[in-house]
C-alpha atoms as a PDB file:
ATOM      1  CA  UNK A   1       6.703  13.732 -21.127  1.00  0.00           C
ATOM      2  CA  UNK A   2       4.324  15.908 -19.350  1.00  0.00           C
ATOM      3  CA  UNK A   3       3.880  17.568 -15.780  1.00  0.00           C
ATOM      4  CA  UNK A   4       2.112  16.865 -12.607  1.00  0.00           C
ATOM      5  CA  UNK A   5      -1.321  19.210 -11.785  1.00  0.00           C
ATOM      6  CA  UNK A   6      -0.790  19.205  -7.972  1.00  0.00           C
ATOM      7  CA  UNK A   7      -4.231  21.084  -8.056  1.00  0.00           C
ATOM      8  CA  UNK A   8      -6.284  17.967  -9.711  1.00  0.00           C
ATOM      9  CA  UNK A   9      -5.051  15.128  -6.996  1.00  0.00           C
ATOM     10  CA  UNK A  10      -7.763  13.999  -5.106  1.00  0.00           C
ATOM     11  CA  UNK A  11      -8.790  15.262  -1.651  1.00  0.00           C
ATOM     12  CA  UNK A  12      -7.021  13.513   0.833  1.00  0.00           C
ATOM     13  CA  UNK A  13      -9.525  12.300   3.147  1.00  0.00           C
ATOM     14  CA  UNK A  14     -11.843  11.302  -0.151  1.00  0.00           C
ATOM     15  CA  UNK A  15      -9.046   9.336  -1.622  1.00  0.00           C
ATOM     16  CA  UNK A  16      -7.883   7.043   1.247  1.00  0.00           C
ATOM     17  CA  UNK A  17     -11.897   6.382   2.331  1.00  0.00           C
ATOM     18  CA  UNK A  18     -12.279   5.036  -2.206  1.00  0.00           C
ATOM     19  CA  UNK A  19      -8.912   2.842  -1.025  1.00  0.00           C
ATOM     20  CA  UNK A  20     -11.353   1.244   1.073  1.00  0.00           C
ATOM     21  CA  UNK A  21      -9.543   2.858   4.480  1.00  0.00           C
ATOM     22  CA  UNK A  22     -11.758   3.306   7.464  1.00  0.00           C
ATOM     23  CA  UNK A  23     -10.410   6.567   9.118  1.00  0.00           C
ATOM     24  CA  UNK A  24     -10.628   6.544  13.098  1.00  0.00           C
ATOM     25  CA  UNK A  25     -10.680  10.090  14.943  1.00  0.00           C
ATOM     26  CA  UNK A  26     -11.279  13.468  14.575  1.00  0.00           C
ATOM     27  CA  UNK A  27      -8.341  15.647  14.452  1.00  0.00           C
ATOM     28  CA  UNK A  28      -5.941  16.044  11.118  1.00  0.00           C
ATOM     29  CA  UNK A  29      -3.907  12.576  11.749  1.00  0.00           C
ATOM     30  CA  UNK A  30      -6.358   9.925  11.390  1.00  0.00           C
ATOM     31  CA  UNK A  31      -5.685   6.328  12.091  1.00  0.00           C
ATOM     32  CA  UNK A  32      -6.246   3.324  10.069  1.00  0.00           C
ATOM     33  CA  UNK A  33      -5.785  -0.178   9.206  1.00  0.00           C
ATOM     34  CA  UNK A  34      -1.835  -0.643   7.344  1.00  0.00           C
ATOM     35  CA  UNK A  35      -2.630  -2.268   3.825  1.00  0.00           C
ATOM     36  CA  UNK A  36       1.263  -2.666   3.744  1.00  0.00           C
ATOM     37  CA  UNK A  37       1.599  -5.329   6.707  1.00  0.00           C
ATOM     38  CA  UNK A  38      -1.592  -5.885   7.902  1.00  0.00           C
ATOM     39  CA  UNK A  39      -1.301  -3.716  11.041  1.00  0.00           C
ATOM     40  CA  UNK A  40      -5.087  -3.212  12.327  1.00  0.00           C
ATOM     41  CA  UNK A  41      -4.875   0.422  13.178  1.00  0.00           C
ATOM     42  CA  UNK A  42      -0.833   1.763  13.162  1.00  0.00           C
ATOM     43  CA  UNK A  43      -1.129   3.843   9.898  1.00  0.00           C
ATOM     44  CA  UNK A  44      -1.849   7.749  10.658  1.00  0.00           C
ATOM     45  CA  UNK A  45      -2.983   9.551   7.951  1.00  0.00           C
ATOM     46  CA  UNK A  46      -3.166  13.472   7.515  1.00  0.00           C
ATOM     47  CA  UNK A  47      -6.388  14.145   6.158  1.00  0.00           C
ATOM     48  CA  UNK A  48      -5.575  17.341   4.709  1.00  0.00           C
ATOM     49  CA  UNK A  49      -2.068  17.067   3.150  1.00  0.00           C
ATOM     50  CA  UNK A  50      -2.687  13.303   2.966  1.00  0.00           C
ATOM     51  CA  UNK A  51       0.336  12.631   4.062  1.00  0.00           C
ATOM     52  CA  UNK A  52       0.926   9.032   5.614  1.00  0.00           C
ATOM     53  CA  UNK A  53       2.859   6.923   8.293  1.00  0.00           C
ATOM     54  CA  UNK A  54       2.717   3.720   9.844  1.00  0.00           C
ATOM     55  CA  UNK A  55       3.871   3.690  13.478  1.00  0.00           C
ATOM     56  CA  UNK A  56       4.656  -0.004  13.103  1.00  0.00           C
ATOM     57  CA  UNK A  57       6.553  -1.134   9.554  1.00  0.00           C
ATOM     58  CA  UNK A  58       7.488   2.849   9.019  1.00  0.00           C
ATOM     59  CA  UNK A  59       6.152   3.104   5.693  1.00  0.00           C
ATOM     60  CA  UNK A  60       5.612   6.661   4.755  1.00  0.00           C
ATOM     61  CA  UNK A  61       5.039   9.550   2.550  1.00  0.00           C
ATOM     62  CA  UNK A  62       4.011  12.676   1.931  1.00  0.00           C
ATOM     63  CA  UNK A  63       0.654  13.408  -0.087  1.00  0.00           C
ATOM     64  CA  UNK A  64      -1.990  10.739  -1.893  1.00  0.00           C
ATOM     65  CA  UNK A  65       0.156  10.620  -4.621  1.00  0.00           C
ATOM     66  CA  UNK A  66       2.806   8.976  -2.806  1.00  0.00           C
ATOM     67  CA  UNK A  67       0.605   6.726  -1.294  1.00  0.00           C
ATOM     68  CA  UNK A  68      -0.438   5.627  -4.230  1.00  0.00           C
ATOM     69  CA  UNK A  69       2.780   4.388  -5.964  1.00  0.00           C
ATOM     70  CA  UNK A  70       3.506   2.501  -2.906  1.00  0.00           C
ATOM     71  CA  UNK A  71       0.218   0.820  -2.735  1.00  0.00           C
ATOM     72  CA  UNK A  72      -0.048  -0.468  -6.252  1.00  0.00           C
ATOM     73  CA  UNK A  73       3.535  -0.604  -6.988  1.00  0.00           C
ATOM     74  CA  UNK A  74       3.391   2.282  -9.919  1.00  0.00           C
ATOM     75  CA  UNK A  75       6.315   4.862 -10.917  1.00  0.00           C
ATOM     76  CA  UNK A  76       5.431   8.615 -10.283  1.00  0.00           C
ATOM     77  CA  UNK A  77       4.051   9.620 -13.705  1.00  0.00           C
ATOM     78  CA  UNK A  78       1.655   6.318 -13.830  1.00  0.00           C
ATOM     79  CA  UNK A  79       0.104   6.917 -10.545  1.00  0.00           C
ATOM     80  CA  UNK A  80      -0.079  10.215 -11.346  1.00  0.00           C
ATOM     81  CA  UNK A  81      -2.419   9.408 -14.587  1.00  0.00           C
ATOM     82  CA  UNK A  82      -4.017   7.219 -12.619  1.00  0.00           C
ATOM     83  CA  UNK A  83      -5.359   9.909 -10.106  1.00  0.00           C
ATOM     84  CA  UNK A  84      -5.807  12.020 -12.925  1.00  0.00           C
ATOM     85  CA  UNK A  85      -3.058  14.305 -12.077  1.00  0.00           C
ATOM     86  CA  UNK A  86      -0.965  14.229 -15.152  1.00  0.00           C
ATOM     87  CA  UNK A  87      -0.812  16.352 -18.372  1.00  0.00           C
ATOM     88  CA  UNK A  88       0.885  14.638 -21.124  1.00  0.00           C
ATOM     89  CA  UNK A  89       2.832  17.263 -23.456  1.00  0.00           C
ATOM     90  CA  UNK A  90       3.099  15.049 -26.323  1.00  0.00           C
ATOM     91  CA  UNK A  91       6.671  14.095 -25.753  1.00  0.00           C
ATOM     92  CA  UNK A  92       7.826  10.933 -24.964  1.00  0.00           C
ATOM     93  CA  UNK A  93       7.701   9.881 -21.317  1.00  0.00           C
ATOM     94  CA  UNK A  94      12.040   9.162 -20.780  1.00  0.00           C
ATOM     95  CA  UNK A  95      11.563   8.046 -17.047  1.00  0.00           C
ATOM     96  CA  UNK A  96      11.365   5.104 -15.009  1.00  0.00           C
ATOM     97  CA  UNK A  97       8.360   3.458 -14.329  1.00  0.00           C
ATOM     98  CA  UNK A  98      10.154   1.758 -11.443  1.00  0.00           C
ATOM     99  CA  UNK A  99       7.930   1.642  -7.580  1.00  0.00           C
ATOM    100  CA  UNK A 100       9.591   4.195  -5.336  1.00  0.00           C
ATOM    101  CA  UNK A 101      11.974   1.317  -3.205  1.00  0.00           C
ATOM    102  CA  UNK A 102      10.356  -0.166  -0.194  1.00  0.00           C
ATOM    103  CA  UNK A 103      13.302  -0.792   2.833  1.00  0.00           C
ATOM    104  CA  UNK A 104      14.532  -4.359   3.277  1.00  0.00           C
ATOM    105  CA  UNK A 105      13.380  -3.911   6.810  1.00  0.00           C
ATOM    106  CA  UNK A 106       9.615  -3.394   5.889  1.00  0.00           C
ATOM    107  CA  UNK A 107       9.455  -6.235   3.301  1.00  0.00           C
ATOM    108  CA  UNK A 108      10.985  -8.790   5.887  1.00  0.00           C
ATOM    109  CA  UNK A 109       8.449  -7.475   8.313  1.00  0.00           C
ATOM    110  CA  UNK A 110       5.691  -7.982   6.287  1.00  0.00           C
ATOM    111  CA  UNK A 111       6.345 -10.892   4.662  1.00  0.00           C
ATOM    112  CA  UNK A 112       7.010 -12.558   8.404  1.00  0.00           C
ATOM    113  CA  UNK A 113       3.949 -11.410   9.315  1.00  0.00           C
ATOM    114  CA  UNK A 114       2.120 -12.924   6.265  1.00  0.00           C
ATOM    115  CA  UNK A 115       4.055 -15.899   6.962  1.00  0.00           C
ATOM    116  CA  UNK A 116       2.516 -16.481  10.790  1.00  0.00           C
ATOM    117  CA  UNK A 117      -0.914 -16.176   9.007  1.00  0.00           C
ATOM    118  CA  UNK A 118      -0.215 -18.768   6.764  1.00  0.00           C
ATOM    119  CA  UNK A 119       1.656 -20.805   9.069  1.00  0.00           C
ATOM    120  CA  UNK A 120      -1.314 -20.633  11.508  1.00  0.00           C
ATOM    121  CA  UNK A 121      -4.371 -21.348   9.329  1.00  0.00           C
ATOM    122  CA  UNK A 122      -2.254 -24.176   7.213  1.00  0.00           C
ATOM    123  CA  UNK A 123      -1.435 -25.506  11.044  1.00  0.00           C
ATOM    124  CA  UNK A 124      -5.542 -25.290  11.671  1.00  0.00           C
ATOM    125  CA  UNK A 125      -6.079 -27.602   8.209  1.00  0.00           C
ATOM    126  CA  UNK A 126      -3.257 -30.292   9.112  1.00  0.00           C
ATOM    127  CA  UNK A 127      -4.609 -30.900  12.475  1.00  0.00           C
ATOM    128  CA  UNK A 128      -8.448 -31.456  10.609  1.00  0.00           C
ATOM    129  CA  UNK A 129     -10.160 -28.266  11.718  1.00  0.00           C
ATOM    130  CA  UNK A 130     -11.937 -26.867   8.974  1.00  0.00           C
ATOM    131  CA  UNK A 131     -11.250 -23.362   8.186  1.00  0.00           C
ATOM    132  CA  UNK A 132     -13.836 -21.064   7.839  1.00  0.00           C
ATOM    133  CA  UNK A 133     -14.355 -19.146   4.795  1.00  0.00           C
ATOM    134  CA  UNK A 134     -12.680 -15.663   6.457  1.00  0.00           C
ATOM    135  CA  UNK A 135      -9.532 -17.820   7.022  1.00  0.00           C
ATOM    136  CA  UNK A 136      -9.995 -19.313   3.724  1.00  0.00           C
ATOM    137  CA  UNK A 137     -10.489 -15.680   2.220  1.00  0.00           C
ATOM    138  CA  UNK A 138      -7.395 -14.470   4.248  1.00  0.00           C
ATOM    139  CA  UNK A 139      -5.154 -17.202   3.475  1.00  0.00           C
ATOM    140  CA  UNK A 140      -5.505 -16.700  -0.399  1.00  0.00           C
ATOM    141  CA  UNK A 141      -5.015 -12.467   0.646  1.00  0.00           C
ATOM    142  CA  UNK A 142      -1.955 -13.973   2.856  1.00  0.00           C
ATOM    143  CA  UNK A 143      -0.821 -15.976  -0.650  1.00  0.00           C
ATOM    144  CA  UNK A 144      -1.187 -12.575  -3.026  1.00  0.00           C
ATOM    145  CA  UNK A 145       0.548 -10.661  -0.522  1.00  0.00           C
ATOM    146  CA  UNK A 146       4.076 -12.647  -0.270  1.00  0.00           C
ATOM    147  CA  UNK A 147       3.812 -12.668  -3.970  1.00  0.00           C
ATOM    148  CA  UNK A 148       3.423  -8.866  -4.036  1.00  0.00           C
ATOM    149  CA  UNK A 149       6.003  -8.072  -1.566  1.00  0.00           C
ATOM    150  CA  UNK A 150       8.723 -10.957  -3.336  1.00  0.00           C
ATOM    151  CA  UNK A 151       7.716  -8.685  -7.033  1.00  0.00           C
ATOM    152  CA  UNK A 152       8.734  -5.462  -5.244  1.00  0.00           C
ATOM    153  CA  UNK A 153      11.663  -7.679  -3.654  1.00  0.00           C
ATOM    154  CA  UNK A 154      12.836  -7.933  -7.073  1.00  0.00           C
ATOM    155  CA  UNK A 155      12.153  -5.013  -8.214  1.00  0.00           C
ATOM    156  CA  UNK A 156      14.033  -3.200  -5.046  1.00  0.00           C
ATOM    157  CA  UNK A 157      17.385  -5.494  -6.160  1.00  0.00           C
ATOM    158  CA  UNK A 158      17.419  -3.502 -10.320  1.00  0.00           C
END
């Protein structure tokens, strides 16, 4: 077992810029690009609580932590370790490592929306254009991201 040390998760705005996030604006909700559907700029992000929403697919949460089990699919006490937020007490850890459950709605969403992608570069190859190596790049992202969303699919249905 062991406890979460609110005080050593990472600064909001420090975090989401090491996920790679590009943070537009200047006030306390920033905007960025949604990692969970590909939205360019629909996810606002509160740079000091770190708190998150995506005007389009409505994925949310409150603080980098949660944020963090959503994006790589980890129960509460591994993302927690992960950020470094986690004290073990020497006990045995009795939860579940389960994600946090991702709506039906949002998975459909962003699995049709991974689907066009595909749909439009594989369109592109069968009528002999050569894709360029962005489309090529995005097509195997496209690929990995069905597969992640059909895993958390899955794991929603336990």
């Amino acid at each position: 077992m062991g406890e979460l040390i609110r005080d050593k998760l990472p600064d909001a705005l420090t975090y989401y810029e090491s996920e790679g996030l590009t943070l537009q604006g200047r006030g306390k909700w920033r905007t960025t690009e949604c990692q969970f559907h590909g939205g360019s700029d629909s996810l606002r992000i509160h740079v000091e609580r770190g708190a998150f929403i995506c005007m389009a697919c409505g994925v949310k949460g409150g603080d980098v932590l949660a944020y963090h089990q959503a994006a790589h699919g980890l129960g509460f006490v591994d993302a927690a370790k992960a950020l470094g937020a986690y004290q073990e007490d020497g006990k045995p850890h009795q939860g579940s490592n389960r994600p946090t459950p991702i709506p039906a709605r949002v998975l459909l969403e962003s699995v049709a929306h991974e689907l066009m992608i595909a749909s439009i570069i594989a369109t592109d190859m069968v009528n002999g254009r050569t894709i360029s190596a962005t489309d090529a790049a995005r097509l195997v992202q496209t690929s990995g991201r069905i597969g992640y969303i059909a895993g958390v699919a899955n794991a929603n249905r336990t």
